[in-house]
PDB file of N, CA and C in Angstrom:
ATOM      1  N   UNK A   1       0.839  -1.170   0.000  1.00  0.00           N
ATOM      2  CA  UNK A   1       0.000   0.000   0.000  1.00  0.00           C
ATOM      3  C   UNK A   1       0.890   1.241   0.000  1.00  0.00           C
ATOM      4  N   UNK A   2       0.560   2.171  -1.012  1.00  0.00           N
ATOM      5  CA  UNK A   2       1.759   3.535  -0.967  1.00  0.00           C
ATOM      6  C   UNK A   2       0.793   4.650  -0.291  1.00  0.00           C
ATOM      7  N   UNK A   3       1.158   5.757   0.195  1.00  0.00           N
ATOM      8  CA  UNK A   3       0.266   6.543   0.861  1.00  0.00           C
ATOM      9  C   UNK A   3       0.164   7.937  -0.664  1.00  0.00           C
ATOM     10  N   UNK A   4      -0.679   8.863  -0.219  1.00  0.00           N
ATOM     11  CA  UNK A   4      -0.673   9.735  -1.564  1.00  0.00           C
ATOM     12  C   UNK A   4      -1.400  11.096  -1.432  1.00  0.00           C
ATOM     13  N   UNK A   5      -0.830  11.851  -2.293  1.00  0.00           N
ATOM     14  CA  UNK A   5      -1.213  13.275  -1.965  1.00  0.00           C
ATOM     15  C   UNK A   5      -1.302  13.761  -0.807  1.00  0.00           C
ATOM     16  N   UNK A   6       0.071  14.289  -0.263  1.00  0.00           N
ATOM     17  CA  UNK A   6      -0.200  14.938   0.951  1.00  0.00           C
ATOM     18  C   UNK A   6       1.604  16.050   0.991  1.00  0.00           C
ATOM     19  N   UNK A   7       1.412  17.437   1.013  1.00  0.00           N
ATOM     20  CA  UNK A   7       2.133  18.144   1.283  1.00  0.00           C
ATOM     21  C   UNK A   7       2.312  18.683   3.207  1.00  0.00           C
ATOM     22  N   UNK A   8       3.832  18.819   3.151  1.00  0.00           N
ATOM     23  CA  UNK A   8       4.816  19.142   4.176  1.00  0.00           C
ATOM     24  C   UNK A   8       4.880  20.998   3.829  1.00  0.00           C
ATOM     25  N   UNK A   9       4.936  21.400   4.642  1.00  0.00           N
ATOM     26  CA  UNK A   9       5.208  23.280   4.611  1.00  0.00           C
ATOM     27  C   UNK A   9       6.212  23.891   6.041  1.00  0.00           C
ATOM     28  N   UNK A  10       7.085  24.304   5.790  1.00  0.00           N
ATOM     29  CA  UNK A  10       8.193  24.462   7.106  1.00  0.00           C
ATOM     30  C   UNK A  10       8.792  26.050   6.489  1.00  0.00           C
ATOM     31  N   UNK A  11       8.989  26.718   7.237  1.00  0.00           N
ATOM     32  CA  UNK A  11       9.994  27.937   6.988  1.00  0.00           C
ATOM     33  C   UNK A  11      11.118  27.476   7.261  1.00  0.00           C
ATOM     34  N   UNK A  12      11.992  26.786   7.811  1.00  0.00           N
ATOM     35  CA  UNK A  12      12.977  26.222   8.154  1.00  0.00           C
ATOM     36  C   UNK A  12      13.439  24.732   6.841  1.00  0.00           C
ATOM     37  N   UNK A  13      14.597  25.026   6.262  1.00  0.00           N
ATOM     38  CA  UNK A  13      14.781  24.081   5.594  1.00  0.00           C
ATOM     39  C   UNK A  13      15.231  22.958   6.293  1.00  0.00           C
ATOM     40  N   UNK A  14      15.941  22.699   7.363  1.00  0.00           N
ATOM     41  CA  UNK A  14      16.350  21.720   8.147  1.00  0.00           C
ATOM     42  C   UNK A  14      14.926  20.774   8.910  1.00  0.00           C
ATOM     43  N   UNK A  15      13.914  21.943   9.727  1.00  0.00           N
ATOM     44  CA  UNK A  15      13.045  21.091   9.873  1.00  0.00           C
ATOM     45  C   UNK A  15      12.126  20.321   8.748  1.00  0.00           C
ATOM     46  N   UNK A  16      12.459  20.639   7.732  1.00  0.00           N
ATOM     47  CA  UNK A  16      11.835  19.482   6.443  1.00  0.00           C
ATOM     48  C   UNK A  16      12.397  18.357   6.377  1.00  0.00           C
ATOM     49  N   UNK A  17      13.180  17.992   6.572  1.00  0.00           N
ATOM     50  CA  UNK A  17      14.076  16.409   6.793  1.00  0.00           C
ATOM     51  C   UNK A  17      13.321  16.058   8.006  1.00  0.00           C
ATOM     52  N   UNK A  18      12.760  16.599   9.103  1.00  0.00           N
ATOM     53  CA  UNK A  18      12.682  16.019  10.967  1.00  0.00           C
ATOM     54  C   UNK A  18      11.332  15.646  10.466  1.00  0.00           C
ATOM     55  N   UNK A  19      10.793  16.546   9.213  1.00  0.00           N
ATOM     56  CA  UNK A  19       9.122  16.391   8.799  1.00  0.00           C
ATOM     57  C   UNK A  19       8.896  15.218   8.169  1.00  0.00           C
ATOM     58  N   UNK A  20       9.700  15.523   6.884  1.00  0.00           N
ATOM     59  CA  UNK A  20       9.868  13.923   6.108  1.00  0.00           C
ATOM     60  C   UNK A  20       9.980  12.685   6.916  1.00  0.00           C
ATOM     61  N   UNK A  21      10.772  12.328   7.982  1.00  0.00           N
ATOM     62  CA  UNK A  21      11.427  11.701   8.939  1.00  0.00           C
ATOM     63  C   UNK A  21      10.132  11.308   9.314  1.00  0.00           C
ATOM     64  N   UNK A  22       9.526  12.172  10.451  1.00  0.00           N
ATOM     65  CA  UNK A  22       8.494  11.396  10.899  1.00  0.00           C
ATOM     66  C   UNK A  22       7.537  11.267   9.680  1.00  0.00           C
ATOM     67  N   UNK A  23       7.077  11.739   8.594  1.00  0.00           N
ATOM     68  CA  UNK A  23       5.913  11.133   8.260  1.00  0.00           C
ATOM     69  C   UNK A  23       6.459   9.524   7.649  1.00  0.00           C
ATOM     70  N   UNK A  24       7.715   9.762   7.294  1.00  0.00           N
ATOM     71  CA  UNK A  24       8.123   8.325   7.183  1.00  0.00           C
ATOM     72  C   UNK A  24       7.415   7.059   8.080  1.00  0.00           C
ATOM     73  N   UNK A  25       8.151   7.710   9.003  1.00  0.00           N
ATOM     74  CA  UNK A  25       8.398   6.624  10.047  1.00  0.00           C
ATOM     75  C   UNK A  25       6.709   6.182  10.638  1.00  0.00           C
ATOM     76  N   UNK A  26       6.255   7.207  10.366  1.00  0.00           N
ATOM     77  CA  UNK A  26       4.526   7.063  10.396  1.00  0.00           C
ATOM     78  C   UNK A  26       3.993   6.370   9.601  1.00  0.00           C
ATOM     79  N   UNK A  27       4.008   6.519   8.305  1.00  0.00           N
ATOM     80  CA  UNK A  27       3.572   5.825   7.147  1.00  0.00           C
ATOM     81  C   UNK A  27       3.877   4.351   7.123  1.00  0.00           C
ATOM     82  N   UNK A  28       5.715   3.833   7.399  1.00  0.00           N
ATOM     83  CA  UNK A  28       5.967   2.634   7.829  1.00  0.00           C
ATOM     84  C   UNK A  28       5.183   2.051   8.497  1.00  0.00           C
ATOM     85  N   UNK A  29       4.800   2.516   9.892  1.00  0.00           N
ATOM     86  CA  UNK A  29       4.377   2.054  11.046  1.00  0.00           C
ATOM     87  C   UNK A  29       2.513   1.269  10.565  1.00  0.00           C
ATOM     88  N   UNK A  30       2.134   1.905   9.462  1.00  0.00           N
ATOM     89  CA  UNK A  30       0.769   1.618   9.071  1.00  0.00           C
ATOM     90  C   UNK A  30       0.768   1.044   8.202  1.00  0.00           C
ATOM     91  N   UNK A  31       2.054   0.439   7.386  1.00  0.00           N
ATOM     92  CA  UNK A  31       2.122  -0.628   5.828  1.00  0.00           C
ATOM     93  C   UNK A  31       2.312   0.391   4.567  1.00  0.00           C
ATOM     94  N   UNK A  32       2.782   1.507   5.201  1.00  0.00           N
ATOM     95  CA  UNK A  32       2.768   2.539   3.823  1.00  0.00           C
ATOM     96  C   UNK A  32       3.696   2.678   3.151  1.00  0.00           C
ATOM     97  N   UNK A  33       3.876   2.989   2.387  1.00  0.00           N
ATOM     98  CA  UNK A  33       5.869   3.209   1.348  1.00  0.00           C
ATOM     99  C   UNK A  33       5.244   4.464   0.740  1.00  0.00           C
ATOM    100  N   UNK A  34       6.187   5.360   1.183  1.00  0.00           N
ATOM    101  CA  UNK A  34       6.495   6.845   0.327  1.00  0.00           C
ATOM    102  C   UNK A  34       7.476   6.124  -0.618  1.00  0.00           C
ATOM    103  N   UNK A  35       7.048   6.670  -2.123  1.00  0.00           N
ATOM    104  CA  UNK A  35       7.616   6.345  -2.990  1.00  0.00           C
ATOM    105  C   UNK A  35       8.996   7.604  -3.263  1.00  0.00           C
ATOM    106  N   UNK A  36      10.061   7.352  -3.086  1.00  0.00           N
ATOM    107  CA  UNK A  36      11.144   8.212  -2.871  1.00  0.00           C
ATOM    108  C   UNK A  36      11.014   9.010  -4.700  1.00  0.00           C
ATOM    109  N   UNK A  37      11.099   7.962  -5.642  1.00  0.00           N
ATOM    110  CA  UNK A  37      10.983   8.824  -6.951  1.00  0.00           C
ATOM    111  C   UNK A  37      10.121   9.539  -7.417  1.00  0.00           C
ATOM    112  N   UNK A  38       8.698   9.620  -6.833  1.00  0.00           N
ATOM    113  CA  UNK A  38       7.788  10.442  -6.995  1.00  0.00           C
ATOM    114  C   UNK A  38       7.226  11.958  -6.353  1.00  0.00           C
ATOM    115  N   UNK A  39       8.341  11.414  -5.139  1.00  0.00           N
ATOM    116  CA  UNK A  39       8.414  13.002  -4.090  1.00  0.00           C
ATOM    117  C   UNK A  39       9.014  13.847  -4.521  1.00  0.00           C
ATOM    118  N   UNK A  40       8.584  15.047  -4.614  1.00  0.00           N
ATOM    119  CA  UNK A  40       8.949  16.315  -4.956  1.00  0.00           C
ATOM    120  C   UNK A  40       9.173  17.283  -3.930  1.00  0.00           C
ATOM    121  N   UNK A  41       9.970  18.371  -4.642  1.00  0.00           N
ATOM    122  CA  UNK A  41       9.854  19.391  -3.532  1.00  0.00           C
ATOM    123  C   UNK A  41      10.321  20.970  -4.644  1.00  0.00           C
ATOM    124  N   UNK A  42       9.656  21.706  -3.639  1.00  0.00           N
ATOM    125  CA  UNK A  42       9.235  22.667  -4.267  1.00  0.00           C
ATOM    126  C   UNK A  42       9.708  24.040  -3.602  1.00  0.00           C
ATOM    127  N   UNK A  43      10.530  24.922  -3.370  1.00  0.00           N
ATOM    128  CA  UNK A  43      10.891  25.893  -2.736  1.00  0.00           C
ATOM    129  C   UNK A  43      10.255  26.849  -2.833  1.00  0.00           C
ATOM    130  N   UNK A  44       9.680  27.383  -2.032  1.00  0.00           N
ATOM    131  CA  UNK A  44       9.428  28.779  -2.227  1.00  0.00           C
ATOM    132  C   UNK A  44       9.734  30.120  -1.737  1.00  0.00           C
ATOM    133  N   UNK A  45      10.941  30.235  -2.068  1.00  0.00           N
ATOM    134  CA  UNK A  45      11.799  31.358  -1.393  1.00  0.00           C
ATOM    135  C   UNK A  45      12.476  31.715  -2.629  1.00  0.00           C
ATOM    136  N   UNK A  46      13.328  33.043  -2.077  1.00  0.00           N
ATOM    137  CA  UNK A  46      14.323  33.286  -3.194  1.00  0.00           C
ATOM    138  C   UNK A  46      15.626  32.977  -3.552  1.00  0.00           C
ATOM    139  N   UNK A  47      16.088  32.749  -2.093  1.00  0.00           N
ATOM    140  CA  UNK A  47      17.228  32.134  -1.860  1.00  0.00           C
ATOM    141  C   UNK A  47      17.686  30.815  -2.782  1.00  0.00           C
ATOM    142  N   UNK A  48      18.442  30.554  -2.973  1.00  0.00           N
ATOM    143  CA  UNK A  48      18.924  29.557  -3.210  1.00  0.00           C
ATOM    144  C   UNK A  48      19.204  28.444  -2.626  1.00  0.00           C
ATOM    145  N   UNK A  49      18.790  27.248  -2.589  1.00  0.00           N
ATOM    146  CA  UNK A  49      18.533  25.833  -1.619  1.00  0.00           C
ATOM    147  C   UNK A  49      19.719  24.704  -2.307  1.00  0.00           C
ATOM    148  N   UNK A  50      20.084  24.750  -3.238  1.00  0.00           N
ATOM    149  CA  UNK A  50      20.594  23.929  -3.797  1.00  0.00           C
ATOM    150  C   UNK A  50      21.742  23.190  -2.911  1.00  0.00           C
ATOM    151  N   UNK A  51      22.910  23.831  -1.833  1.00  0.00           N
ATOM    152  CA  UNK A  51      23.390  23.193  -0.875  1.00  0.00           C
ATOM    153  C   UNK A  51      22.903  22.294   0.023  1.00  0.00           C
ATOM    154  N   UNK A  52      21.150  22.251   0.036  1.00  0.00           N
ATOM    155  CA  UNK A  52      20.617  21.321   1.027  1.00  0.00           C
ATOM    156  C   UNK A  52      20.083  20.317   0.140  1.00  0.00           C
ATOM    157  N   UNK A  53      19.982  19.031   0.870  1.00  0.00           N
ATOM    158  CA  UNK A  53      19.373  17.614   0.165  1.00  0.00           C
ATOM    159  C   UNK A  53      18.742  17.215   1.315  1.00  0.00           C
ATOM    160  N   UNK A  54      17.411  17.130   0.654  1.00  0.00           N
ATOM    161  CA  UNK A  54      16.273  15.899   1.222  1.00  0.00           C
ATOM    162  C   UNK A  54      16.545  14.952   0.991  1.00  0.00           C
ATOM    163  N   UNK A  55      16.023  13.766   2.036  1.00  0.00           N
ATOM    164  CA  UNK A  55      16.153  12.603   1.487  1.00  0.00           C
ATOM    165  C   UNK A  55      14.626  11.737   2.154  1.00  0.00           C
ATOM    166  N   UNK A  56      14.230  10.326   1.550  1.00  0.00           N
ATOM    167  CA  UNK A  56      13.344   9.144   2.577  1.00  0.00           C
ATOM    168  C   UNK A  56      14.029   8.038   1.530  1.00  0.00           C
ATOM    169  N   UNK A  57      14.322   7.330   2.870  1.00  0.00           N
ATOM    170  CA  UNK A  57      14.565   6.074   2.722  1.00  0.00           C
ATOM    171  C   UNK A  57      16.369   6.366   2.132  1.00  0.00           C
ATOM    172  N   UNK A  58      16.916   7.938   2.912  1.00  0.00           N
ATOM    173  CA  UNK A  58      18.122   7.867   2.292  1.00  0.00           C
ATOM    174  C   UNK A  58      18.806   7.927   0.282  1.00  0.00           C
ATOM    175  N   UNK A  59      17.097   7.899   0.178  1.00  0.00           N
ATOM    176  CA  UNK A  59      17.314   8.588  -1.218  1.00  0.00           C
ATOM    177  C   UNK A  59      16.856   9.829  -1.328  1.00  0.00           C
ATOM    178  N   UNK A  60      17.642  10.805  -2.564  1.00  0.00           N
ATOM    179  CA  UNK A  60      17.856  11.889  -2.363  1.00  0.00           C
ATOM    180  C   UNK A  60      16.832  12.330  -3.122  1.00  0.00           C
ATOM    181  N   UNK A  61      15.554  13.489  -2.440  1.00  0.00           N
ATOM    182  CA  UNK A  61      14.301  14.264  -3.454  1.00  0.00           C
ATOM    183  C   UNK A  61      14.521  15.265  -4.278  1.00  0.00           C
ATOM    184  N   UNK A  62      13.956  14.849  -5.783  1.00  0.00           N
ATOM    185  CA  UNK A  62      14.147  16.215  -6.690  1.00  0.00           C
ATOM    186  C   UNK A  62      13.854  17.394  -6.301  1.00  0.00           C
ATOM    187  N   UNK A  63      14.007  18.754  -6.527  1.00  0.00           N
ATOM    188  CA  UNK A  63      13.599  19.877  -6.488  1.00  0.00           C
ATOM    189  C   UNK A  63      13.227  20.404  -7.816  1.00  0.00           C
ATOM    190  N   UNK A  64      12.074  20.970  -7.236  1.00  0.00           N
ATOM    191  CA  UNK A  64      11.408  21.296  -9.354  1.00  0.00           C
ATOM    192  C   UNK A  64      10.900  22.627  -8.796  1.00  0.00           C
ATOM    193  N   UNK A  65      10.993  23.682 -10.113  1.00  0.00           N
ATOM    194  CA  UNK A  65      10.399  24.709  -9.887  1.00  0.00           C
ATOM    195  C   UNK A  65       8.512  24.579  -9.913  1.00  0.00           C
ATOM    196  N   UNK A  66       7.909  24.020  -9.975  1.00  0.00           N
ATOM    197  CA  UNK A  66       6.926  23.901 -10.080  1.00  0.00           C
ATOM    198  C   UNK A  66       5.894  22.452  -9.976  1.00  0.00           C
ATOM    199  N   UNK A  67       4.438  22.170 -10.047  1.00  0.00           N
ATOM    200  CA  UNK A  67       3.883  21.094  -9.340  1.00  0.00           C
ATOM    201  C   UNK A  67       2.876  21.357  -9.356  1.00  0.00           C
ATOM    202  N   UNK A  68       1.660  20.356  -9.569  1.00  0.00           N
ATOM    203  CA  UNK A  68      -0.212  20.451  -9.300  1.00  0.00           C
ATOM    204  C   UNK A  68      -0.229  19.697  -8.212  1.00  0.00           C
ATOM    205  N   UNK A  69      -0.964  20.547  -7.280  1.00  0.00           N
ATOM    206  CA  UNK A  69      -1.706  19.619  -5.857  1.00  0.00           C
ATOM    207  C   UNK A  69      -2.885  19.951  -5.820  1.00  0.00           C
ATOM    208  N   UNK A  70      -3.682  18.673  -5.949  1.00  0.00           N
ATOM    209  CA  UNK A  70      -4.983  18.887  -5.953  1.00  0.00           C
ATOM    210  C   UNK A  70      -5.677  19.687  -7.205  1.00  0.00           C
ATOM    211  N   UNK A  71      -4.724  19.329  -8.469  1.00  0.00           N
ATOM    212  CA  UNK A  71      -5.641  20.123  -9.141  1.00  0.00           C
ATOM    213  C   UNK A  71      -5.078  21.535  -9.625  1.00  0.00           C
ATOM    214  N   UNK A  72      -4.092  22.250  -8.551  1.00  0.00           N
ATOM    215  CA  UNK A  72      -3.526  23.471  -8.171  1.00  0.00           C
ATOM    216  C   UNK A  72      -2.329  23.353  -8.578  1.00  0.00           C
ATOM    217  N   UNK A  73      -2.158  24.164  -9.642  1.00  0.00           N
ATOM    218  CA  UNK A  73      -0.798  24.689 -10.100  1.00  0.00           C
ATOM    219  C   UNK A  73       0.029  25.472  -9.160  1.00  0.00           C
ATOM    220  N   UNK A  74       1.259  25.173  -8.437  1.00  0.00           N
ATOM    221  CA  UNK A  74       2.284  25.934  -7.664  1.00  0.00           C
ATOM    222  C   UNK A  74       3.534  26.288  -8.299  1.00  0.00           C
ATOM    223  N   UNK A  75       4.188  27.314  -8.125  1.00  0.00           N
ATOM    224  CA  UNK A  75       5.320  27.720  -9.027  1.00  0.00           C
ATOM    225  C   UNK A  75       6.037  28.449  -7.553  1.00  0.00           C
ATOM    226  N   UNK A  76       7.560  27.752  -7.485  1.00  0.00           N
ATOM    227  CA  UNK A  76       8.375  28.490  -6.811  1.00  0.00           C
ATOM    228  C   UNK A  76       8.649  29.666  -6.627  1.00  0.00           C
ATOM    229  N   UNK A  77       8.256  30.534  -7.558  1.00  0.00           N
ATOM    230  CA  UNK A  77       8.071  32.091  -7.372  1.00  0.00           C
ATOM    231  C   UNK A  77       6.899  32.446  -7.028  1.00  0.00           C
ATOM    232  N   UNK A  78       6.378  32.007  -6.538  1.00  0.00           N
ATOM    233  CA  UNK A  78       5.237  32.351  -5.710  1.00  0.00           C
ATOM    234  C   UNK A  78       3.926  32.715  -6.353  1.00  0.00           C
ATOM    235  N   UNK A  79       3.857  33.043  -8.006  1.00  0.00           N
ATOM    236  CA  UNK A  79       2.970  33.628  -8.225  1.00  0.00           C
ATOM    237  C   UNK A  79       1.781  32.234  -9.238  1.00  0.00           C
ATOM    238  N   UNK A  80       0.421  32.725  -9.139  1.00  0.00           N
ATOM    239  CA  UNK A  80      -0.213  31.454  -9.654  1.00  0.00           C
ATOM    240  C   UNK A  80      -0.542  31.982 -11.237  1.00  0.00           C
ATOM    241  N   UNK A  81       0.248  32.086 -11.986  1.00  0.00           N
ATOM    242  CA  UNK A  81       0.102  32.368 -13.374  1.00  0.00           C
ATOM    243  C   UNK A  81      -0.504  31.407 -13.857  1.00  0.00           C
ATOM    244  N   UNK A  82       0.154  30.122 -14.302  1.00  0.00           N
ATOM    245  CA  UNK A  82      -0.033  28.822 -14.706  1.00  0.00           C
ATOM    246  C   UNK A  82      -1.636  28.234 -14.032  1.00  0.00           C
ATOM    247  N   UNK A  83      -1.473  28.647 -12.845  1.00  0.00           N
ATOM    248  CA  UNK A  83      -2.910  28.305 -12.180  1.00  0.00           C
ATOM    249  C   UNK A  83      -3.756  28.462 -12.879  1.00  0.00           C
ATOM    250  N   UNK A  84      -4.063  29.887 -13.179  1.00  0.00           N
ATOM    251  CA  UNK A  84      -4.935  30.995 -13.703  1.00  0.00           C
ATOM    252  C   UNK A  84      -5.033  30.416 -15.356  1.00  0.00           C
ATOM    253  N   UNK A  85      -4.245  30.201 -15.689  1.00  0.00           N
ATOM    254  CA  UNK A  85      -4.521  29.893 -17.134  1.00  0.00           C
ATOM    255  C   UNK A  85      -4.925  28.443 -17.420  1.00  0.00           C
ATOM    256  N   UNK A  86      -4.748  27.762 -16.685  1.00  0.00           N
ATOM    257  CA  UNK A  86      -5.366  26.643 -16.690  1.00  0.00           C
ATOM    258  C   UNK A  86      -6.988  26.705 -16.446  1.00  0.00           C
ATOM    259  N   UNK A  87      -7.333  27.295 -15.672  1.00  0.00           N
ATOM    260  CA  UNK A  87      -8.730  27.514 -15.332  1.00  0.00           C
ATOM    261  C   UNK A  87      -9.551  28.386 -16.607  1.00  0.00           C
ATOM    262  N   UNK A  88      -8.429  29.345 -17.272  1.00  0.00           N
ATOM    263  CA  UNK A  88      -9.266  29.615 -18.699  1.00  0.00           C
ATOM    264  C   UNK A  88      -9.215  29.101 -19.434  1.00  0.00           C
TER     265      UNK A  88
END
């Protein structure tokens, strides 16, 4: 059984690993597998993140500028352009 659709949100890039971590270890605990190649992650700051690596299961998560949740277009720059045009 894999678990599905569900976003993590932290101002802190370090506490996103302690986040990942436990929902891991949560998901395990109930028969679940986060699928490591399908997790994404998505920054939304200006800064530059590229020195930090996520990981579950010790494999390392892509970072993409962009992503649909639920339907919902998100773009690392914060703004919902793509959203918006999808809906016209």
């Amino acid at each position: 059984m894999f678990s599905d659709d569900f976003a993590l949100f932290t101002s802190d890039p370090h506490s996103l690993q302690t986040q990942l971590d436990c929902t891991n270890n949560y998901s395990k605990m109930w028969g679940l597998k986060i699928n490591a190649k399908k997790t994404k992650l998505c920054i939304f700051e200006r800064k530059n993140r590229n020195n930090c690596v996520w990981t579950i299961h010790n494999n390392p998560l892509e970072v993409v500028n962009n992503f649909a949740y639920l339907g919902i277009k998100f773009s690392s720059n914060g703004m919902f352009n793509d959203a918006i045009k999808a809906l016209n």
